[in-house]
N, C-alpha and C. Protein backbone atom coordinates (compact mmCIF):
# COMPACT_ATOMS: atom_id res chain seq x y z
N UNK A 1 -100.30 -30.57 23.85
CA UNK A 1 -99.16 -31.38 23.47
C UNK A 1 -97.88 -30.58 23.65
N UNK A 2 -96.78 -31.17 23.85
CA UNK A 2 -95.39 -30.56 24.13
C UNK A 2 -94.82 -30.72 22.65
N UNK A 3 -93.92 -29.52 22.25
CA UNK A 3 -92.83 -29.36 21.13
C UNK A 3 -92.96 -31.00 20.60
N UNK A 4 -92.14 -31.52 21.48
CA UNK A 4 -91.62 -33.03 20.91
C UNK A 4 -92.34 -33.80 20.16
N UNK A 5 -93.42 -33.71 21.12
CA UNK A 5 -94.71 -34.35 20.55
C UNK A 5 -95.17 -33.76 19.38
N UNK A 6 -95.29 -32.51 19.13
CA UNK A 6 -96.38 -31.89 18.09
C UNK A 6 -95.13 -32.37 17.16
N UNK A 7 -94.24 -32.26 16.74
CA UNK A 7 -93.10 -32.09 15.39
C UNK A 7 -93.33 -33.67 15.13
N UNK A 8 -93.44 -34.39 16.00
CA UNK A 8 -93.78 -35.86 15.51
C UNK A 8 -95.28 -35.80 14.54
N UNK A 9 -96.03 -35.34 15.44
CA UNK A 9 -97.60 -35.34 14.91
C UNK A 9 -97.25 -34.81 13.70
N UNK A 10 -96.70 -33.39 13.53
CA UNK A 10 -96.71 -32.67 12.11
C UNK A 10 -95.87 -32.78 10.65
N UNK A 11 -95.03 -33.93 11.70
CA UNK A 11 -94.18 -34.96 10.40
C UNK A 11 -95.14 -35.96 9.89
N UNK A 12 -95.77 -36.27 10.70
CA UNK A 12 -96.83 -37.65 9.71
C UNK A 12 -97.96 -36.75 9.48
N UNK A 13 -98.45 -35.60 9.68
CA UNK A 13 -99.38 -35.20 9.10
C UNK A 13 -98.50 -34.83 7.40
N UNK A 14 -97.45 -34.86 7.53
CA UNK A 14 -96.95 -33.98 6.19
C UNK A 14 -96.43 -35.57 5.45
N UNK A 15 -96.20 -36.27 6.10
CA UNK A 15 -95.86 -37.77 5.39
C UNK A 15 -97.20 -38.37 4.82
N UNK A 16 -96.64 -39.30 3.38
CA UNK A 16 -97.30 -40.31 3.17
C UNK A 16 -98.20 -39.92 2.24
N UNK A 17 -99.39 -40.25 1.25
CA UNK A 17 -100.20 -39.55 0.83
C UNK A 17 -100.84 -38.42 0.96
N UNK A 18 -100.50 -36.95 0.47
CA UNK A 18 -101.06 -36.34 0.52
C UNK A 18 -101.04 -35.55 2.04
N UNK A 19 -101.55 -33.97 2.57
CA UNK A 19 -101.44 -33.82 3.88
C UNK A 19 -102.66 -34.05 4.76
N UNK A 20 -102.45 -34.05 5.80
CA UNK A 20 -103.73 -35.05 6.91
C UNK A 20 -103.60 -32.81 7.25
N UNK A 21 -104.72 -31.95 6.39
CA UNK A 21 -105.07 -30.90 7.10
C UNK A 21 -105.59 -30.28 8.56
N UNK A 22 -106.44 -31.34 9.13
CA UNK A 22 -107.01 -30.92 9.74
C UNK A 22 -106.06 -31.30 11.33
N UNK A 23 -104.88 -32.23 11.11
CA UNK A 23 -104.04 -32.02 12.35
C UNK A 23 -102.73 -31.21 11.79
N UNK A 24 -102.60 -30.47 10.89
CA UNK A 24 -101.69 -29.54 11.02
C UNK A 24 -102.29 -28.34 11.21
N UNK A 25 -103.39 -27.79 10.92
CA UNK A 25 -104.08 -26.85 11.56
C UNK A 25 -104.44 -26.94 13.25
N UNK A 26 -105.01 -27.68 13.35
CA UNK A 26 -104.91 -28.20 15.27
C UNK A 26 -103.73 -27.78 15.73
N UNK A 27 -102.56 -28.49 15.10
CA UNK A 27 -101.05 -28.52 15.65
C UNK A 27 -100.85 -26.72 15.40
N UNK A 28 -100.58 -26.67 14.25
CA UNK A 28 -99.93 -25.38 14.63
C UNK A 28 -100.41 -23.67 14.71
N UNK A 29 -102.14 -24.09 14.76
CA UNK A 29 -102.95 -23.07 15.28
C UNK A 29 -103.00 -22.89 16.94
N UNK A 30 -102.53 -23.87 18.04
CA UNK A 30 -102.40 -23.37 19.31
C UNK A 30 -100.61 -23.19 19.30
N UNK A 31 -99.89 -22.85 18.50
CA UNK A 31 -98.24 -22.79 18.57
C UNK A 31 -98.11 -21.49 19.32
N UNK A 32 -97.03 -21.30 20.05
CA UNK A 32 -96.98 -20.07 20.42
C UNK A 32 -96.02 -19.45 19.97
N UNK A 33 -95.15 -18.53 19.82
CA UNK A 33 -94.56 -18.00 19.29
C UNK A 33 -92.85 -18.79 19.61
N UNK A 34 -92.48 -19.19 20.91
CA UNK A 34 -91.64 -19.82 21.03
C UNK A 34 -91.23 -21.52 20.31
N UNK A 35 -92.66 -22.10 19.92
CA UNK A 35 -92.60 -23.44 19.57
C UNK A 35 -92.18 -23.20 18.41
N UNK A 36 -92.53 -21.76 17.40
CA UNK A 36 -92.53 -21.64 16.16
C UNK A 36 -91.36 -21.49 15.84
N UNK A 37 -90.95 -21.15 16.52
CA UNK A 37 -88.67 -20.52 16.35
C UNK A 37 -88.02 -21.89 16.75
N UNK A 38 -88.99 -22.71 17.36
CA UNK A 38 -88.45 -23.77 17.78
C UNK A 38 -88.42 -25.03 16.61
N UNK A 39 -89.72 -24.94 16.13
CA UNK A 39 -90.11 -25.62 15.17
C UNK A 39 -89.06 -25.27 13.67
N UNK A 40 -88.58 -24.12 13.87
CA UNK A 40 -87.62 -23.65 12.68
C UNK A 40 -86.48 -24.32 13.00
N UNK A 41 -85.72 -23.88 14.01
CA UNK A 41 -84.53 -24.19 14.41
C UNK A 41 -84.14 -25.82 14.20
N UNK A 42 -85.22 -26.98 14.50
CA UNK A 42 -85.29 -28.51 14.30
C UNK A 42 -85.70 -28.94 12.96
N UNK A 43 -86.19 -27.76 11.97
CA UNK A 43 -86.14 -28.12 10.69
C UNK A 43 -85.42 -27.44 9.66
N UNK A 44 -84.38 -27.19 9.68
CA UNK A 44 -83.51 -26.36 8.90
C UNK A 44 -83.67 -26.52 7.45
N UNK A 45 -84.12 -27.73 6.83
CA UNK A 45 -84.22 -27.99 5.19
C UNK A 45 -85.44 -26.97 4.87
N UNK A 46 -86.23 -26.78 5.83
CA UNK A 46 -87.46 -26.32 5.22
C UNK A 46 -87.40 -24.60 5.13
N UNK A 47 -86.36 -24.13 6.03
CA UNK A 47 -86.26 -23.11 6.22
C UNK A 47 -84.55 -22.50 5.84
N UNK A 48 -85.14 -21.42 4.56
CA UNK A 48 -83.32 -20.74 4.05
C UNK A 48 -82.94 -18.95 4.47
N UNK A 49 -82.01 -18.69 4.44
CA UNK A 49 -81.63 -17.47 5.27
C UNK A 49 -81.47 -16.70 3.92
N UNK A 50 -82.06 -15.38 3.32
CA UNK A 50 -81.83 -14.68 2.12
C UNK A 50 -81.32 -14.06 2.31
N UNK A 51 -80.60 -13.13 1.28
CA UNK A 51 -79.30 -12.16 1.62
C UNK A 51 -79.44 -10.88 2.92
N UNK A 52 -80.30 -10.63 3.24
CA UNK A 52 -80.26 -9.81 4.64
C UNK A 52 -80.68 -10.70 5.93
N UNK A 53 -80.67 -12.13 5.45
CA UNK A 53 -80.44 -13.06 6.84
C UNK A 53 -81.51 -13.21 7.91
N UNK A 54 -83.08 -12.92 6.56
CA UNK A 54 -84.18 -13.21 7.04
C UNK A 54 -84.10 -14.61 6.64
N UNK A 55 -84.96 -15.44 8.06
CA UNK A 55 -85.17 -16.69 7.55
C UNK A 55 -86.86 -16.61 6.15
N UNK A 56 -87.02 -17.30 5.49
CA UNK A 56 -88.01 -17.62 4.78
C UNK A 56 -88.47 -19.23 3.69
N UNK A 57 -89.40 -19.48 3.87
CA UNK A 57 -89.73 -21.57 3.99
C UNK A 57 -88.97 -21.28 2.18
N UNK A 58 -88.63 -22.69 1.78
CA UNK A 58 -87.78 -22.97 0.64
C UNK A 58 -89.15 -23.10 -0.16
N UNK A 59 -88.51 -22.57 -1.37
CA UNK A 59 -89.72 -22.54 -2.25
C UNK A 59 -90.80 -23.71 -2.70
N UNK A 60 -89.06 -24.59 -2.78
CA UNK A 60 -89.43 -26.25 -2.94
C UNK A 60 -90.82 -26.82 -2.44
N UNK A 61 -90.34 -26.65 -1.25
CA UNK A 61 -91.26 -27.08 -0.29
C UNK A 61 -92.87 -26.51 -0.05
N UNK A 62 -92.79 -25.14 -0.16
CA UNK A 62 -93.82 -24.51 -0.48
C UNK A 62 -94.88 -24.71 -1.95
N UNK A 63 -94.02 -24.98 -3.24
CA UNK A 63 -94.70 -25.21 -4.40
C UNK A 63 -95.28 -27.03 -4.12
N UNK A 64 -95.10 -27.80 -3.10
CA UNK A 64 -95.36 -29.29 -2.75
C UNK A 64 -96.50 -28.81 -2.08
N UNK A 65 -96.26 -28.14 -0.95
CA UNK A 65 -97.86 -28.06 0.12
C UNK A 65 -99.03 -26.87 -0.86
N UNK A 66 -98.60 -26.58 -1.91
CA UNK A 66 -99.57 -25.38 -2.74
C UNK A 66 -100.01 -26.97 -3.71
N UNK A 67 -99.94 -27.55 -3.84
CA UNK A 67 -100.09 -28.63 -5.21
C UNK A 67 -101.17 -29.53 -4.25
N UNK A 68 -100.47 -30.08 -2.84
CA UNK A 68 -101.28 -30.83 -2.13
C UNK A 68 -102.89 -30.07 -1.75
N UNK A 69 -102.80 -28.91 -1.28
CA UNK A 69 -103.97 -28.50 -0.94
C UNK A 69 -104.56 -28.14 -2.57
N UNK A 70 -103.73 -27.85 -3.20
CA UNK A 70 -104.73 -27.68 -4.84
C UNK A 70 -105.40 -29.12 -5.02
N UNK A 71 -104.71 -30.14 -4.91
CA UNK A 71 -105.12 -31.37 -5.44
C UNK A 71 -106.57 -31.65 -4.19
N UNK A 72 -106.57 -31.01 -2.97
CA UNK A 72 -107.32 -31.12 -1.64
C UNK A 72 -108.96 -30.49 -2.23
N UNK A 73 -108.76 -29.06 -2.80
CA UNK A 73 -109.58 -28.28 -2.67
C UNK A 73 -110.41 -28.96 -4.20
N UNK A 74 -109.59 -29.30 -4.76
CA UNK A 74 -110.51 -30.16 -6.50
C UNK A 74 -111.15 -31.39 -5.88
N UNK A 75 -110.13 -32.32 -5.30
CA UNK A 75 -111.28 -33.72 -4.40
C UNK A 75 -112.66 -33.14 -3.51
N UNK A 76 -112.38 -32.10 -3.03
CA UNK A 76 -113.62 -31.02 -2.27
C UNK A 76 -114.65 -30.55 -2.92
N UNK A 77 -114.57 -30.16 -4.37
CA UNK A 77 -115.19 -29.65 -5.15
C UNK A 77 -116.21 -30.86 -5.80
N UNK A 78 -115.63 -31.76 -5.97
CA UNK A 78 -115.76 -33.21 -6.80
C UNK A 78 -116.88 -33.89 -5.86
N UNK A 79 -116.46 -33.99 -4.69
CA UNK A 79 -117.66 -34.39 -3.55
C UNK A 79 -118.72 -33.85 -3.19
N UNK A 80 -118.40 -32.67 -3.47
CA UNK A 80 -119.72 -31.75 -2.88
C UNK A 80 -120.64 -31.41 -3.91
């Protein structure tokens, strides 16, 4: 898949109930290092610059995808 394409795919994997894991792993386990700076640069909310002007993901956002896969790995537990 091309850039364009995958950021579409990895917006509805991250939309809507809960995250669809197994196409954001697909998606951004063949990324190459250029898609990934690329993938930053087209999502700026997700990504903040700290006082020596490293980029690093907003916490926000990070304590949402830690809750989703918590809530992932208990439905996992529950089934098996």
């Amino acid at each position: 898949m091309d850039p364009p394409n995958d950021f579409e795919a990895l917006t509805k994997a991250f939309s809507g109930f809960g995250v669809d894991e197994d196409s954001m792993v697909s998606i951004l386990g063949k990324w190459h290092s250029q898609h990934l700076e690329s993938f930053r640069k087209r999502t700026p909310k997700f990504f903040l610059e700290d006082e020596r002007l490293f980029e690093r993901w907003d916490d926000h956002h990070i304590a949402c995808l830690t809750k989703e896969f918590l809530r992932f790995k208990v439905l996992m537990f529950f089934l098996l």
